[in-house]
N, C-alpha and C. Protein backbone atom coordinates (compact mmCIF):
# COMPACT_ATOMS: atom_id res chain seq x y z
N UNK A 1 -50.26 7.26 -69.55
CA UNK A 1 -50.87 8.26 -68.71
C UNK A 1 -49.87 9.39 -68.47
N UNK A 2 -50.16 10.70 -68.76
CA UNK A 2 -49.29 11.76 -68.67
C UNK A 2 -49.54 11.97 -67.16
N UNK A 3 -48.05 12.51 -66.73
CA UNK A 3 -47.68 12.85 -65.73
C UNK A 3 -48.30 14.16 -64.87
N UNK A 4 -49.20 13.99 -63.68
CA UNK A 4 -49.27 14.97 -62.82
C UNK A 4 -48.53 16.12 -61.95
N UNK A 5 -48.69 17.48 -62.33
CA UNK A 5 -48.36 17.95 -61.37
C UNK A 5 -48.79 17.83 -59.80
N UNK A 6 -47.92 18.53 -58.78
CA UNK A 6 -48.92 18.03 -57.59
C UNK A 6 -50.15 18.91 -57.30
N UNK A 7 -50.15 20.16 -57.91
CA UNK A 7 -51.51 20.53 -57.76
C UNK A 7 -52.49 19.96 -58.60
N UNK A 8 -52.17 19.57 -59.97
CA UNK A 8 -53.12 18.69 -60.58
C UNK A 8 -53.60 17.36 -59.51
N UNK A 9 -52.74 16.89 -58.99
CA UNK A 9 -53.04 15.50 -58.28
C UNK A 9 -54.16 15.76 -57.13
N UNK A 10 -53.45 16.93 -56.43
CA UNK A 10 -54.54 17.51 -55.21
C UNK A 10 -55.83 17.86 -55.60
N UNK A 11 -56.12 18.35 -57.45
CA UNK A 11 -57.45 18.36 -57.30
C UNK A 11 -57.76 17.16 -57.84
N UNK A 12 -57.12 16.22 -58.29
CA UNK A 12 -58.02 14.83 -58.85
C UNK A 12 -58.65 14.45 -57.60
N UNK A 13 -57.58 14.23 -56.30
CA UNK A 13 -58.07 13.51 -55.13
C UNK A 13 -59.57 14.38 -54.89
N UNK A 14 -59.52 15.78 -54.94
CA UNK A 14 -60.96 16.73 -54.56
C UNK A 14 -62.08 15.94 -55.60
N UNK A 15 -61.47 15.75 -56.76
CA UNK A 15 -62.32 15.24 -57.71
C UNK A 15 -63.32 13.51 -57.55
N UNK A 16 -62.13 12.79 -57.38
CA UNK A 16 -62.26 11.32 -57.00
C UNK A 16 -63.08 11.43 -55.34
N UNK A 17 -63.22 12.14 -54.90
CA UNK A 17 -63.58 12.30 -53.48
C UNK A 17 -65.09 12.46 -53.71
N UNK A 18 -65.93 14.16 -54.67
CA UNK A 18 -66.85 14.29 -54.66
C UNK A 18 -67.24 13.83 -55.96
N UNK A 19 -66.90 12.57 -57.03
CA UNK A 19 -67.25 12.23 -58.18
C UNK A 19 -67.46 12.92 -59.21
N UNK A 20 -67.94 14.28 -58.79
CA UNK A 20 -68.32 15.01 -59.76
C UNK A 20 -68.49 16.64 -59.04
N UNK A 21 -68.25 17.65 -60.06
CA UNK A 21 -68.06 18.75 -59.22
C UNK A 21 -68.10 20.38 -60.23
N UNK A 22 -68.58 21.28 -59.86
CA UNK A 22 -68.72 22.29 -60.42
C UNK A 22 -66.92 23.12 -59.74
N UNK A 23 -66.48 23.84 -60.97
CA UNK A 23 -65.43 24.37 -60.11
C UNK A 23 -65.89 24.95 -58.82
N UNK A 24 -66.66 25.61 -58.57
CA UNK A 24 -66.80 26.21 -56.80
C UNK A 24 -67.11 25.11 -56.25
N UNK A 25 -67.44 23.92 -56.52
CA UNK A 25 -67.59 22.98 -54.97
C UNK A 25 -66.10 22.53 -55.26
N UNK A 26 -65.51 22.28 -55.98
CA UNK A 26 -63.67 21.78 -56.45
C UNK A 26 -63.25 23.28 -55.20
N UNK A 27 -63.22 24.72 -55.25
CA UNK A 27 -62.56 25.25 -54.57
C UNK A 27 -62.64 25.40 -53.07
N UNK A 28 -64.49 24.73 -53.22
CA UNK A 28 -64.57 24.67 -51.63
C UNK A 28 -63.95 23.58 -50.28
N UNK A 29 -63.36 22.66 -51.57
CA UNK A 29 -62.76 21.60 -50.66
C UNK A 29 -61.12 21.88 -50.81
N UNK A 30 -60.89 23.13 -51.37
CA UNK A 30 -59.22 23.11 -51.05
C UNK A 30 -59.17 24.15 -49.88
N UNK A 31 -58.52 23.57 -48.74
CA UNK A 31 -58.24 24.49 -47.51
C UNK A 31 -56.84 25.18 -46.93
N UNK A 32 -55.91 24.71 -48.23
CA UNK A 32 -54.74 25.76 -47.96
C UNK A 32 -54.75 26.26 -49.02
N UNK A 33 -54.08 27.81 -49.38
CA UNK A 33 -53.74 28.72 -50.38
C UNK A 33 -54.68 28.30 -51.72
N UNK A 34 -55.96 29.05 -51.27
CA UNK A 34 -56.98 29.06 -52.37
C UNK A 34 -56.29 29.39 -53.80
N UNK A 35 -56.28 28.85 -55.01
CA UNK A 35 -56.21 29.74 -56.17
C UNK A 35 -57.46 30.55 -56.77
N UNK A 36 -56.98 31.26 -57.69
CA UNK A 36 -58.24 32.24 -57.99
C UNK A 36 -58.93 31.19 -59.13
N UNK A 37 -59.86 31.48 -59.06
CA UNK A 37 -60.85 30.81 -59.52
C UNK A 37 -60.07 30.37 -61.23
N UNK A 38 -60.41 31.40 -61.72
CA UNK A 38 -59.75 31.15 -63.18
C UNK A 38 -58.70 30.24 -63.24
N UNK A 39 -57.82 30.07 -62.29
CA UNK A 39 -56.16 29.45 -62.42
C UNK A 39 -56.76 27.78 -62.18
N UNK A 40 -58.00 27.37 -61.13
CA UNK A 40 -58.33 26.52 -60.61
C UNK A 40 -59.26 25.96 -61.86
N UNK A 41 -59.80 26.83 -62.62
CA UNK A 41 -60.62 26.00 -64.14
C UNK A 41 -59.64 26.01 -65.13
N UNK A 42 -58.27 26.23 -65.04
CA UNK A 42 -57.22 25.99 -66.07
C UNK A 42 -56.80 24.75 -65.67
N UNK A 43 -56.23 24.82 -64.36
CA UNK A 43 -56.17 23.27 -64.07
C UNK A 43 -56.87 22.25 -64.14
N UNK A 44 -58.36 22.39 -64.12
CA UNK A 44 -59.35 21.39 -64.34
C UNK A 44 -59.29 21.07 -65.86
N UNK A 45 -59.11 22.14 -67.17
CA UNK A 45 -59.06 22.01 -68.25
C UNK A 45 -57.88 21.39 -68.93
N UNK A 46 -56.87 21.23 -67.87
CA UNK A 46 -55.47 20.66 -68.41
C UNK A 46 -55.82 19.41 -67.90
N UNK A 47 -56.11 19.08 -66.55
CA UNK A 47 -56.68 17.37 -66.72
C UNK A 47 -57.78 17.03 -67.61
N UNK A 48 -58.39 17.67 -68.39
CA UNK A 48 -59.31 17.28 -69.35
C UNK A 48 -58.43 16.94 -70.58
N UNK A 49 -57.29 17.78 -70.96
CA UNK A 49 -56.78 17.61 -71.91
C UNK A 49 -55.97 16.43 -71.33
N UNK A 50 -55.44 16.21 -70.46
CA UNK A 50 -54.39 15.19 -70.69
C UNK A 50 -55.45 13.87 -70.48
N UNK A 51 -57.08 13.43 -70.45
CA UNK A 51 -57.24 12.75 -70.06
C UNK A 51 -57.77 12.34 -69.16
N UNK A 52 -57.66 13.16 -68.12
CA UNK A 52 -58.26 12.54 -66.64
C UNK A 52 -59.94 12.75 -66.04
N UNK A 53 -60.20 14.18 -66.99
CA UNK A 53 -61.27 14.34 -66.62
C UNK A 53 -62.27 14.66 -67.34
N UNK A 54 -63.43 14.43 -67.61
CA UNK A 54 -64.67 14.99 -68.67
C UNK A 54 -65.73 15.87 -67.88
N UNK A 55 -66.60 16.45 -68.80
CA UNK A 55 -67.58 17.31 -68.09
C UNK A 55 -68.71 17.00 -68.98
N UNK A 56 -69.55 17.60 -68.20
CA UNK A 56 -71.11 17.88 -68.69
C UNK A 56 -71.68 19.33 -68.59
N UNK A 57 -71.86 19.76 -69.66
CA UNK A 57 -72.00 21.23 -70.16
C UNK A 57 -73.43 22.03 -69.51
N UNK A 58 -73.56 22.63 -68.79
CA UNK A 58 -74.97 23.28 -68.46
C UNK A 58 -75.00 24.46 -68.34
N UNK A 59 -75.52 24.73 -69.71
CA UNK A 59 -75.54 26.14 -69.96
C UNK A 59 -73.75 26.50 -70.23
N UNK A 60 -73.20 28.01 -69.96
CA UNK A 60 -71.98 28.34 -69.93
C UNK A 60 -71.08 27.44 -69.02
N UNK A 61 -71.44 26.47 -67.85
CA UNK A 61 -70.71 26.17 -66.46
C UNK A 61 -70.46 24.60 -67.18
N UNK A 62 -69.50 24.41 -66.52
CA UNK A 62 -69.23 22.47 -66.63
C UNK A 62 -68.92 21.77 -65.63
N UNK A 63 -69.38 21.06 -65.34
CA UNK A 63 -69.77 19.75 -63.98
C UNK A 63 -68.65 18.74 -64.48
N UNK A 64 -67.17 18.88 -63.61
CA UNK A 64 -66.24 17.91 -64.28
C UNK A 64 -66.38 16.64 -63.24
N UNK A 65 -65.92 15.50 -64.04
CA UNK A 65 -65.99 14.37 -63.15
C UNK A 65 -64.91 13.56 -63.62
N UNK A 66 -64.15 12.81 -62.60
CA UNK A 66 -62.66 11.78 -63.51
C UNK A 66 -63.31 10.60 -64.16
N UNK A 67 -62.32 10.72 -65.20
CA UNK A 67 -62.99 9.44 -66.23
C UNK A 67 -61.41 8.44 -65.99
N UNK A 68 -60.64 8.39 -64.81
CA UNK A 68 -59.46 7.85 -64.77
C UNK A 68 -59.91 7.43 -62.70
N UNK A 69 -59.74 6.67 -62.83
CA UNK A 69 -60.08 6.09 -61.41
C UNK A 69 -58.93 5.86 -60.74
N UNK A 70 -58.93 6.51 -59.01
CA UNK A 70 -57.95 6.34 -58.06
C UNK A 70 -57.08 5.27 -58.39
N UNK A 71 -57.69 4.16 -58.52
CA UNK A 71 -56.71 2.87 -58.90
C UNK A 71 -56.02 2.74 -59.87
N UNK A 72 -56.60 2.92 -61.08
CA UNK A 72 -55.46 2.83 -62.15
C UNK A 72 -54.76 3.82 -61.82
N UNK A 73 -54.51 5.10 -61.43
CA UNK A 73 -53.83 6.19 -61.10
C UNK A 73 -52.81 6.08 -60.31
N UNK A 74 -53.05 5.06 -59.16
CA UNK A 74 -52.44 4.48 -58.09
C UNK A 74 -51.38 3.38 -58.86
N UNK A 75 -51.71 2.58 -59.61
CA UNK A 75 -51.10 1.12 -60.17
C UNK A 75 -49.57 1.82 -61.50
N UNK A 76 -50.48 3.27 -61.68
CA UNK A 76 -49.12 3.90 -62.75
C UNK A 76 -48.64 4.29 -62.22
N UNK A 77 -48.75 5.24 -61.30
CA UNK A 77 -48.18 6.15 -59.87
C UNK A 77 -46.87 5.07 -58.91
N UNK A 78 -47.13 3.89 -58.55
CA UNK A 78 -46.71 3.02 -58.08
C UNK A 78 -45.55 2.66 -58.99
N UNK A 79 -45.86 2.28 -60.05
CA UNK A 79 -45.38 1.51 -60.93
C UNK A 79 -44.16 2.33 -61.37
N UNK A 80 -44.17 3.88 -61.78
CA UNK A 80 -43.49 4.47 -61.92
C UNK A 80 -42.16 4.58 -60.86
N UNK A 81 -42.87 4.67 -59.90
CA UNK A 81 -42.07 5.40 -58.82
C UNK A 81 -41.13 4.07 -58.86
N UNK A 82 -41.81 2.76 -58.92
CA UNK A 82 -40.78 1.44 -58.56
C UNK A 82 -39.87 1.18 -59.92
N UNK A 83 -39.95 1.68 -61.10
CA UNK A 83 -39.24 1.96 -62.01
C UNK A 83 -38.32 2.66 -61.68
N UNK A 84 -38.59 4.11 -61.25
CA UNK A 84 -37.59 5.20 -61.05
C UNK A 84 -36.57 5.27 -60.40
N UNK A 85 -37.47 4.76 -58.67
CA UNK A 85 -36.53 4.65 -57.63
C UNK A 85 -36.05 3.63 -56.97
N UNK A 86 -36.20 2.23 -57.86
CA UNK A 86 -36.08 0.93 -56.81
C UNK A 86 -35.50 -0.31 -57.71
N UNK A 87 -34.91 0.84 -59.29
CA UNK A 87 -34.65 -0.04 -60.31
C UNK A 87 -35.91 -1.46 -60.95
N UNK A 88 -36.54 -1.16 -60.49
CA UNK A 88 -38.06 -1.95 -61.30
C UNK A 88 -37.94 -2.80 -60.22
N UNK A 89 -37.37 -3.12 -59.12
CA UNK A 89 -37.77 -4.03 -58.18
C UNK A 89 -38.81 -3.86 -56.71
N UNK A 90 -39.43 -4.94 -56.32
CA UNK A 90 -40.51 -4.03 -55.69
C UNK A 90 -39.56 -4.62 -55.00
N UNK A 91 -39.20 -5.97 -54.69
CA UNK A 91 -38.29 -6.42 -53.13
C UNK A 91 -37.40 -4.96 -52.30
N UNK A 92 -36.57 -4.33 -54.15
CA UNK A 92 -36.04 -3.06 -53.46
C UNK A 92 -36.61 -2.27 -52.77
N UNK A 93 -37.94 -1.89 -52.85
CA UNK A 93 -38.95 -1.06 -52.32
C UNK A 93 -39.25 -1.67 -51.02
N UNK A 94 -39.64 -2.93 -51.17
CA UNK A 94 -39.66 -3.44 -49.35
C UNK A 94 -38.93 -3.11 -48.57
N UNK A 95 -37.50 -3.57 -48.97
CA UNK A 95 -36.54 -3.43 -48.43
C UNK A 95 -35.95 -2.54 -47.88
N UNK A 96 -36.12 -0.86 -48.86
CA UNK A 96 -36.24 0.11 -48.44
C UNK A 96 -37.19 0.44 -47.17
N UNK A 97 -38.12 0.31 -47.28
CA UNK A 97 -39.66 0.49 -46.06
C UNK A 97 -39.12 -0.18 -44.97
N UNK A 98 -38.46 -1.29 -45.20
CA UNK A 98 -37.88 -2.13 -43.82
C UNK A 98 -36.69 -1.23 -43.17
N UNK A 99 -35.57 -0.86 -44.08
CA UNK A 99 -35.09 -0.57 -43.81
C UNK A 99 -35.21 1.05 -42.71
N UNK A 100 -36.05 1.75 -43.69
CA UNK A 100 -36.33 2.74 -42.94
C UNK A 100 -37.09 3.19 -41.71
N UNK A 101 -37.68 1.80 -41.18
CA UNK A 101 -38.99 1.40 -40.05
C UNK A 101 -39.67 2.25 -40.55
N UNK A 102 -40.63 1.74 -41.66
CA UNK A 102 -41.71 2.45 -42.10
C UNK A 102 -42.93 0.94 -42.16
N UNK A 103 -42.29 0.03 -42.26
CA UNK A 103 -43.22 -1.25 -41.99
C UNK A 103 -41.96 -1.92 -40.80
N UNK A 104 -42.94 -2.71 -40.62
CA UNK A 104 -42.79 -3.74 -39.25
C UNK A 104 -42.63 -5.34 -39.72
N UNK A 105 -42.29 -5.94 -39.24
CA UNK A 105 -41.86 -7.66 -39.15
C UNK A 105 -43.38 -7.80 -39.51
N UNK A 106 -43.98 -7.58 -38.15
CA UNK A 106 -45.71 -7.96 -38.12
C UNK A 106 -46.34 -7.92 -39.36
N UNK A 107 -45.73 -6.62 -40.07
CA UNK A 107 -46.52 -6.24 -41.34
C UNK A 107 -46.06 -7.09 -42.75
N UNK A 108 -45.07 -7.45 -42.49
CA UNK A 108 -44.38 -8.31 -43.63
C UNK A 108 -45.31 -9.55 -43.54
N UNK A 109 -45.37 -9.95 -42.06
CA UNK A 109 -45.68 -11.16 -42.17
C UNK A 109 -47.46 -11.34 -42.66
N UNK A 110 -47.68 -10.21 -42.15
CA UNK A 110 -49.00 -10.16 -42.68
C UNK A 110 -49.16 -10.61 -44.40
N UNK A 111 -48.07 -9.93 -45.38
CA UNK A 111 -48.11 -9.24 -46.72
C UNK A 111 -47.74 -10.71 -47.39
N UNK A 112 -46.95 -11.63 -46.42
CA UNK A 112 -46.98 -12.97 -46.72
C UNK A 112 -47.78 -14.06 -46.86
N UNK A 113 -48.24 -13.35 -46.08
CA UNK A 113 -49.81 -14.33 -45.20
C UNK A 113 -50.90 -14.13 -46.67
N UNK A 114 -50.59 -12.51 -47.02
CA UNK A 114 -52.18 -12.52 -48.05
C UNK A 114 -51.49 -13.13 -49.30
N UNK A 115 -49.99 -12.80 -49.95
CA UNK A 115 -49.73 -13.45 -50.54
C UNK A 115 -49.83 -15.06 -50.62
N UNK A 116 -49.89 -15.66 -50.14
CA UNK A 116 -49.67 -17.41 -49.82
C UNK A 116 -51.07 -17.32 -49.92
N UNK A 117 -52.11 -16.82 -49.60
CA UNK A 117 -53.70 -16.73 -49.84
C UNK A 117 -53.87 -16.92 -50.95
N UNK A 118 -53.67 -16.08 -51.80
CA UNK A 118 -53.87 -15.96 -53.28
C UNK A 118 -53.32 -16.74 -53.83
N UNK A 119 -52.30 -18.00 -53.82
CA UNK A 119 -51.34 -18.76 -54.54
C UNK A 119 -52.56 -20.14 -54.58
């Protein structure tokens, strides 16, 4: 899966949100620093090329919709980042979150709890 910019990402989420979308309903859900229209169907056409998104042709206009779902997006997105920044370990990644009080005891114990579920 090729790599997102973050404005590419901000419109997948617009995308994954309304399933499917003509560029003007894609610009009506961005509410900081509109791009001009044209710049906003280049970006839709570069996630087509890399993959993420297909359309349906009507007439001159195209109705794009993601053919790449939040989750797998999420599971490479993840996956990467715990490659990049945590040396491929997720414990490092906990550990980090603990460290930084970004999770709680409570929450660990929870993450134990669903783990030991599933075993």
């Amino acid at each position: 899966m090729q790599k997102l910019t973050n404005k590419e990402e901000e419109i997948m989420h617009i995308l994954w949100k309304l399933k499917k979308a003509f560029v003007k309903e894609v610009m009506a859900e961005i509410t900081e620093e509109q791009p001009h229209y044209n710049t906003l169907s280049t970006i839709i056409r570069n996630l087509e090329e890399k993959g993420y998104v297909n359309h349906n042709a009507f007439g001159n206009t195209h109705q794009y919709f993601p053919i790449v779902s939040i989750e797998d997006y999420r599971k490479g997105f993840m996956s990467t980042a715990i490659d990049n920044y945590f040396n491929s370990s997720y414990k490092n990644m906990v550990s980090f979150f603990a460290k930084e009080e970004k999770i709680s005891a409570e929450e660990l114990r929870e993450i134990l709890t669903m783990i030991e579920q599933k075993q």
